[in-house]
PDB file of N, CA and C in Angstrom:
ATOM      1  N   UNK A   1       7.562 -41.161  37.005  1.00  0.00           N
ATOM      2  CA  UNK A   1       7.868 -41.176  38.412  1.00  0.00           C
ATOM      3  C   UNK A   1       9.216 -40.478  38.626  1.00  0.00           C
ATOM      4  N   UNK A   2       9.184 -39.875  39.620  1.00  0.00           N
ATOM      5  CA  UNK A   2      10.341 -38.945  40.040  1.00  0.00           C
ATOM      6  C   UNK A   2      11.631 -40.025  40.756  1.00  0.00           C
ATOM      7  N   UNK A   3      12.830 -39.361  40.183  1.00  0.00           N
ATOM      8  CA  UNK A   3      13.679 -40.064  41.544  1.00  0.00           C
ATOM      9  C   UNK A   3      14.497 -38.832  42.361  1.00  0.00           C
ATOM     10  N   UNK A   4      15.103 -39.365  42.890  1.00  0.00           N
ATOM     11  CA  UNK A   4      15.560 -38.894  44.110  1.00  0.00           C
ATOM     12  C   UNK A   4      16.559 -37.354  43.154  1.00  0.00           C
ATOM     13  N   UNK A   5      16.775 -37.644  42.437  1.00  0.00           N
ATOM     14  CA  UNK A   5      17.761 -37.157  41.831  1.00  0.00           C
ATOM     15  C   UNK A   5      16.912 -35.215  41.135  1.00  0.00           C
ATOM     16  N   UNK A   6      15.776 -35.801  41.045  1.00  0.00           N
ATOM     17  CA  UNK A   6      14.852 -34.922  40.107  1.00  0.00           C
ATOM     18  C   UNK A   6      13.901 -33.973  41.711  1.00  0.00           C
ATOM     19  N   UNK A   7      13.972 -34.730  42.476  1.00  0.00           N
ATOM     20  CA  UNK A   7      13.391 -34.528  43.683  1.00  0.00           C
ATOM     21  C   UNK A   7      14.513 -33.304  44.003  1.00  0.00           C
ATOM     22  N   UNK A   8      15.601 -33.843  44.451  1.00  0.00           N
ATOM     23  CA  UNK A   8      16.140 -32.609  44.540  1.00  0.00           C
ATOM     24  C   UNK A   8      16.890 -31.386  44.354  1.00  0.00           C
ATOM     25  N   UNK A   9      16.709 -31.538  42.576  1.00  0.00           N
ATOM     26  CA  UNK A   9      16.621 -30.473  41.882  1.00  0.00           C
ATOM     27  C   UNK A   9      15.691 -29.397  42.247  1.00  0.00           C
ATOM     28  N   UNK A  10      14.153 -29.971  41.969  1.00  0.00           N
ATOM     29  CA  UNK A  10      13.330 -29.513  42.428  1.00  0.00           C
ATOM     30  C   UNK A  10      13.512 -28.518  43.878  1.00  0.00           C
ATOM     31  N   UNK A  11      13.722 -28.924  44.470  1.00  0.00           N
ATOM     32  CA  UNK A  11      13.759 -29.033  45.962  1.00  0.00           C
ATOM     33  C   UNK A  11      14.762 -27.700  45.970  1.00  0.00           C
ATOM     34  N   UNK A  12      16.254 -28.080  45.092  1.00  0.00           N
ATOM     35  CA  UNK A  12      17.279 -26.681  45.202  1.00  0.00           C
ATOM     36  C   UNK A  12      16.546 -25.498  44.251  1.00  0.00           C
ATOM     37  N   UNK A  13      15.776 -25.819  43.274  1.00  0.00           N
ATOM     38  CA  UNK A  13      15.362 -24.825  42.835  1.00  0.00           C
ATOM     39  C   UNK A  13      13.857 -23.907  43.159  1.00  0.00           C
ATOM     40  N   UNK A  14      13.221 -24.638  44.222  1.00  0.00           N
ATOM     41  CA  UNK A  14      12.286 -23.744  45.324  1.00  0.00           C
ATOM     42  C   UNK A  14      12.994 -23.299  45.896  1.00  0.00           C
ATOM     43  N   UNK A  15      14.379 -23.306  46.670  1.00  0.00           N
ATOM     44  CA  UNK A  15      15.051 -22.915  47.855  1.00  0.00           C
ATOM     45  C   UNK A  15      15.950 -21.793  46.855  1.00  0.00           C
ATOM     46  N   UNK A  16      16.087 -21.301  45.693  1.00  0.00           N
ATOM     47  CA  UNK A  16      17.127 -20.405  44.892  1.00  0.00           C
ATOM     48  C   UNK A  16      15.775 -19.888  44.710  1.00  0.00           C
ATOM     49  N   UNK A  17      14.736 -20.353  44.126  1.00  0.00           N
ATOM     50  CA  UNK A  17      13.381 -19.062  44.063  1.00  0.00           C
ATOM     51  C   UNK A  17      13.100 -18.091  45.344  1.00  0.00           C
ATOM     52  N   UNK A  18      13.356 -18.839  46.388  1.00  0.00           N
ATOM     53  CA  UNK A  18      12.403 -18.131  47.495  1.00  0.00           C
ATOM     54  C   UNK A  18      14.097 -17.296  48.065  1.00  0.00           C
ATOM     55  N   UNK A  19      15.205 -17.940  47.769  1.00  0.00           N
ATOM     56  CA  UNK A  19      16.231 -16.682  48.664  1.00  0.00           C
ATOM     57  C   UNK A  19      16.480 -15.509  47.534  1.00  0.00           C
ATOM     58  N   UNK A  20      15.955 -15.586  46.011  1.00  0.00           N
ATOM     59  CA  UNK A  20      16.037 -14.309  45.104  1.00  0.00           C
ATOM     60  C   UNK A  20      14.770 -13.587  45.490  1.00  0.00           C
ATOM     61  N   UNK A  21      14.035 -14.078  45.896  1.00  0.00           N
ATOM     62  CA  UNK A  21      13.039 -13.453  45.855  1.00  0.00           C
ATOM     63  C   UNK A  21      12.712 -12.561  47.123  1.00  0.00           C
ATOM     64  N   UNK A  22      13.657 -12.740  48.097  1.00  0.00           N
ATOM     65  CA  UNK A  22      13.901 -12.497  49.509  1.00  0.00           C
ATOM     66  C   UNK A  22      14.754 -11.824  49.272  1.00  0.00           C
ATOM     67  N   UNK A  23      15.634 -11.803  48.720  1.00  0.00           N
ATOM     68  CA  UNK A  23      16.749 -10.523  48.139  1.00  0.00           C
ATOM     69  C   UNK A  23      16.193  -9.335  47.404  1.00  0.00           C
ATOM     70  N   UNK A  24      15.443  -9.855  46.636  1.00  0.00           N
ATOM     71  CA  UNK A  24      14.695  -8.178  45.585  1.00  0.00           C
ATOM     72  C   UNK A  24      13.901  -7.872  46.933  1.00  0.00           C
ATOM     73  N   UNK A  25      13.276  -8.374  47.983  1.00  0.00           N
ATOM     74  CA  UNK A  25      12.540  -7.324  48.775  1.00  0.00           C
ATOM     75  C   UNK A  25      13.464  -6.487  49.556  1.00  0.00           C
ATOM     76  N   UNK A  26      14.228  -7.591  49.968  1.00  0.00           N
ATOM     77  CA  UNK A  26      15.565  -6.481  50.612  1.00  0.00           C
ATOM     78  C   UNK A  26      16.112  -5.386  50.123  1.00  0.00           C
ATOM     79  N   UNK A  27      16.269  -5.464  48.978  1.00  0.00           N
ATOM     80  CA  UNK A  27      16.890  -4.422  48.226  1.00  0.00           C
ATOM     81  C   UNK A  27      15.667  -3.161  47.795  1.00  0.00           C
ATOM     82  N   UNK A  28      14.893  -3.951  47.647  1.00  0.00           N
ATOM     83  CA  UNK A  28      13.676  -2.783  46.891  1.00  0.00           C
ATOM     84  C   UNK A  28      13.857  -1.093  47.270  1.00  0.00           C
ATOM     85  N   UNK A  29      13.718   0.004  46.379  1.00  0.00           N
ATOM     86  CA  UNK A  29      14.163   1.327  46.608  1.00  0.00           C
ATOM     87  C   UNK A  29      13.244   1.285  48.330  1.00  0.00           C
ATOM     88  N   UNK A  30      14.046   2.830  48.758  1.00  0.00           N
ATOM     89  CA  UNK A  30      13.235   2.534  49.750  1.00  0.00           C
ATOM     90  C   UNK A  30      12.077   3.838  50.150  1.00  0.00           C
ATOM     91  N   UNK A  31      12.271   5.100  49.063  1.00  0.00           N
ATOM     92  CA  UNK A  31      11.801   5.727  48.746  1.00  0.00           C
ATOM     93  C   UNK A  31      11.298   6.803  49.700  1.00  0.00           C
ATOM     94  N   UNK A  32      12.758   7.093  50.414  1.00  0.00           N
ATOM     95  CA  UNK A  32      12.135   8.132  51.616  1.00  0.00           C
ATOM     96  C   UNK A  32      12.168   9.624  51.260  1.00  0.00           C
ATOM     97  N   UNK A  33      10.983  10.444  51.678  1.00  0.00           N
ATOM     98  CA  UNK A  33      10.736  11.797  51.677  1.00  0.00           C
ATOM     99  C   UNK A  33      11.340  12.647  52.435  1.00  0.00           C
ATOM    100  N   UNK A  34      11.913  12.622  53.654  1.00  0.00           N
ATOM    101  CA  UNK A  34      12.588  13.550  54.413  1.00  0.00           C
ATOM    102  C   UNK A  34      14.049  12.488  54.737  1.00  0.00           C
ATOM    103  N   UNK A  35      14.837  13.594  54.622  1.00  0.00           N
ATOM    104  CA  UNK A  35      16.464  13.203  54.925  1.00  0.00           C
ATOM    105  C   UNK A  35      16.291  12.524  56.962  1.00  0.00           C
ATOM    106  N   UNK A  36      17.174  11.780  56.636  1.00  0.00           N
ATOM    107  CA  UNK A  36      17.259  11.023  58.019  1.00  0.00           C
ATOM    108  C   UNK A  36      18.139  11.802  59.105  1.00  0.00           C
ATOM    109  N   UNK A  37      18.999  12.793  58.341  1.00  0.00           N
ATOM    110  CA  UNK A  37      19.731  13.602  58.859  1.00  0.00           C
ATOM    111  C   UNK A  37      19.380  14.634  59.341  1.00  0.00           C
ATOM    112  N   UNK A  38      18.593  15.654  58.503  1.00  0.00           N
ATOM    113  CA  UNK A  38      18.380  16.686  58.979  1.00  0.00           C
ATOM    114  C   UNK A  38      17.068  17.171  58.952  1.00  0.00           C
ATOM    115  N   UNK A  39      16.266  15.919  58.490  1.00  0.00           N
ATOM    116  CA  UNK A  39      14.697  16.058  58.824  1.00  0.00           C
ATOM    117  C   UNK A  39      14.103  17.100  57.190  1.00  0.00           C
ATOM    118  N   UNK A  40      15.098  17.565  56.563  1.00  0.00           N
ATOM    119  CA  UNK A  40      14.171  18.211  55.356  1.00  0.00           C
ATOM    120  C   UNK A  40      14.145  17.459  54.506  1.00  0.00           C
ATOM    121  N   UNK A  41      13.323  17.767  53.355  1.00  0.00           N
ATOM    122  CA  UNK A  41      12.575  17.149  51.938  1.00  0.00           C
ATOM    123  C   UNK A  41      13.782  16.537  51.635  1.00  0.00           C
ATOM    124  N   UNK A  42      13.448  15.537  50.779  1.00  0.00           N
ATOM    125  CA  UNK A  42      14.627  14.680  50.064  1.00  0.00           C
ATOM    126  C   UNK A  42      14.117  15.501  48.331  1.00  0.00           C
ATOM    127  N   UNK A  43      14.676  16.271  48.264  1.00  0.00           N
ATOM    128  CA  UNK A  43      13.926  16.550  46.416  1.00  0.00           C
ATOM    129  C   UNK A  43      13.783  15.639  45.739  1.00  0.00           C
ATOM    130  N   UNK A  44      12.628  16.212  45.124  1.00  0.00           N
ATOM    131  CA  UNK A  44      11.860  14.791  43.923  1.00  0.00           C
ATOM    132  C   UNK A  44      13.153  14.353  43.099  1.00  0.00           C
ATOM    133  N   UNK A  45      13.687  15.535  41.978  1.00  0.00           N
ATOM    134  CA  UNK A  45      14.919  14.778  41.764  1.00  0.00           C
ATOM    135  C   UNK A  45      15.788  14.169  42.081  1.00  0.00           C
ATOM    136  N   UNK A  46      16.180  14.231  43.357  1.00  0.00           N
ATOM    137  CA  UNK A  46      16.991  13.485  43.980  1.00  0.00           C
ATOM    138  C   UNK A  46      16.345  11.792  44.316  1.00  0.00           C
ATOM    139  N   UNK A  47      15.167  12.182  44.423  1.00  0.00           N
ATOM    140  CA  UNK A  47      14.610  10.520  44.928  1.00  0.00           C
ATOM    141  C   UNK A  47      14.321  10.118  43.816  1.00  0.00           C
ATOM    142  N   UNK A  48      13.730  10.992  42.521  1.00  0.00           N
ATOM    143  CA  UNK A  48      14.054   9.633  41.381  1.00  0.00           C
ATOM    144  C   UNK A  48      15.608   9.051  40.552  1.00  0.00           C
ATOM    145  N   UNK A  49      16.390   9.816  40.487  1.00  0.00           N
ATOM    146  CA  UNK A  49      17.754   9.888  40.424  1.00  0.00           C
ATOM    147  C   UNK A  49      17.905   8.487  41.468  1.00  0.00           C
ATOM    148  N   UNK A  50      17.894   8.412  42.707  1.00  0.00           N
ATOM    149  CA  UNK A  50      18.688   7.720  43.727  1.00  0.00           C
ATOM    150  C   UNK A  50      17.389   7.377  44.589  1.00  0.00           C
ATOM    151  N   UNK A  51      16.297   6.193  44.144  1.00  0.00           N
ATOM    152  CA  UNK A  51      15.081   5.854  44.719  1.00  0.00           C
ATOM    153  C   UNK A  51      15.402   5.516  46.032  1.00  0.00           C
ATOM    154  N   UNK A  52      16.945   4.591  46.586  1.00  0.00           N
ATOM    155  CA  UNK A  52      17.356   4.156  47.680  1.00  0.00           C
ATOM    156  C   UNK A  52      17.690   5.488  48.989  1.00  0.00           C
ATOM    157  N   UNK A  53      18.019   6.328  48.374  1.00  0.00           N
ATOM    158  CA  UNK A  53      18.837   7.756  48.863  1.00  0.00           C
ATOM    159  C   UNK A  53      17.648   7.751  50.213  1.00  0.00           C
ATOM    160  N   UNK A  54      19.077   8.057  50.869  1.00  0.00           N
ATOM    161  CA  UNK A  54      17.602   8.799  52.729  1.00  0.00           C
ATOM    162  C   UNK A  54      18.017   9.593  53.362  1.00  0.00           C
ATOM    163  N   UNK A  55      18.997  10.392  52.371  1.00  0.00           N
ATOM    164  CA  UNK A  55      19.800  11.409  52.944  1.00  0.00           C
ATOM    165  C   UNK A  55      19.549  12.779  51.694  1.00  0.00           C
ATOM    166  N   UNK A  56      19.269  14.150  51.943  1.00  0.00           N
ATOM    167  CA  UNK A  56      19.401  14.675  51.079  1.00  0.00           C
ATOM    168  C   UNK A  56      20.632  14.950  50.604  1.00  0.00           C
ATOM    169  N   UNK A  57      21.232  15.802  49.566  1.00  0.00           N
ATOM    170  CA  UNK A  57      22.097  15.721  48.896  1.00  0.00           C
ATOM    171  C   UNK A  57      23.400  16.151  49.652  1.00  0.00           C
ATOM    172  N   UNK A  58      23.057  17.629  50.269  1.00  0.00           N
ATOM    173  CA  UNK A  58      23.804  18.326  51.460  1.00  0.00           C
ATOM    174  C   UNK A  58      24.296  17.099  52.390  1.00  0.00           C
ATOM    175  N   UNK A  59      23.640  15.969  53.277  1.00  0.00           N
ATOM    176  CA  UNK A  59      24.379  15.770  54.104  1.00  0.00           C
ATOM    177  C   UNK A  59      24.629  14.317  53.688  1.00  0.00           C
ATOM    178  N   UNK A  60      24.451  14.099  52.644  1.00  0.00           N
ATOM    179  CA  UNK A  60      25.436  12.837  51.613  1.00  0.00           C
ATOM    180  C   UNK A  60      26.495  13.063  51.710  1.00  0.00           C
ATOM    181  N   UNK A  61      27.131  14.101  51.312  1.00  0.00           N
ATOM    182  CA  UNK A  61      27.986  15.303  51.233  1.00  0.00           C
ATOM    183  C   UNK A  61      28.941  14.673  52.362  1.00  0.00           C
ATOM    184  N   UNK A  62      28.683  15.447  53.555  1.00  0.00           N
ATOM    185  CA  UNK A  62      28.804  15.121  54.829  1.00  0.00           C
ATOM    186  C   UNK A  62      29.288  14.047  55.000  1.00  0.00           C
ATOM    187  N   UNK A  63      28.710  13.337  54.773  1.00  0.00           N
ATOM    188  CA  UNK A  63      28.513  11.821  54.957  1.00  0.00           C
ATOM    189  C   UNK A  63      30.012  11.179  54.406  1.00  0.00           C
ATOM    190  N   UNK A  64      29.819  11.490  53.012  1.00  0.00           N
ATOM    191  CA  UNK A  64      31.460  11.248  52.533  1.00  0.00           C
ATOM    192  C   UNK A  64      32.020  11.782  52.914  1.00  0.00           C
ATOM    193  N   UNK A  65      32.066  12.946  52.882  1.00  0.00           N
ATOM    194  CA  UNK A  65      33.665  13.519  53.749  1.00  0.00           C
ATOM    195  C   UNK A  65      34.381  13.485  54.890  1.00  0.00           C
ATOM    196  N   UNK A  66      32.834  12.838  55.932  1.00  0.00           N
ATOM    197  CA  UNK A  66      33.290  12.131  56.963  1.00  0.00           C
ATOM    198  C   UNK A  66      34.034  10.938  56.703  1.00  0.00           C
ATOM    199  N   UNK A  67      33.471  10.272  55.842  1.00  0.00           N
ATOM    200  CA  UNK A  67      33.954   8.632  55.295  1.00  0.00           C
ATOM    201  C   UNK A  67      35.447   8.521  55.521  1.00  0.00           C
ATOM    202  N   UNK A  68      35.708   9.588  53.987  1.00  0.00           N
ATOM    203  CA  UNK A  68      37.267   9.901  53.344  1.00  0.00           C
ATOM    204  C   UNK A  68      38.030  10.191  54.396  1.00  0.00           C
ATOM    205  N   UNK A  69      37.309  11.069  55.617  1.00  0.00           N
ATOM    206  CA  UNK A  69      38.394  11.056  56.684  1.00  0.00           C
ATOM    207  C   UNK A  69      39.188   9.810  57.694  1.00  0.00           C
ATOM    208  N   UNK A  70      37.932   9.783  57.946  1.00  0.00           N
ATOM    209  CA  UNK A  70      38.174   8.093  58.568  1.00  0.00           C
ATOM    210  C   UNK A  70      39.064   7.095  58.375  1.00  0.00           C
ATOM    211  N   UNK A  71      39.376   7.443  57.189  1.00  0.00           N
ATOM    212  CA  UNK A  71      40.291   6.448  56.238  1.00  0.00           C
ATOM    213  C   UNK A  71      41.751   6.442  56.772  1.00  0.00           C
TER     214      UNK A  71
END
């Protein structure tokens, strides 16, 4: 027989399964084909290199150097 104690172990360790498991979907690559920027191909190398990447390489580029300015 369970006590209270084992109960909610249990209990914290459904609730640490289901928020990791809610995190790897969040994160999962996101594997986009055209840059968000400028609408062309994301190159194959580039998307297996950087599965998350949604920018092609050119306006990554961009992207930082806007950053660094900002600063």
């Amino acid at each position: 027989m369970a006590d209270n104690a084992d109960i909610a172990t249990e209990l914290m360790e459904r609730r640490l399964e289901g928020a990791l498991a809610s995190r790897l979907q969040a994160t999962a690559p996101v594997h986009a084909t055209e840059c968000e920027e400028c609408g062309d191909e994301i190159p194959a190398a580039r998307r297996e290199a950087a599965p998350w990447a949604t920018t092609c390489i050119e306006c990554q580029g961009m992207r930082e150097q806007h950053a660094r300015h900002r600063r």
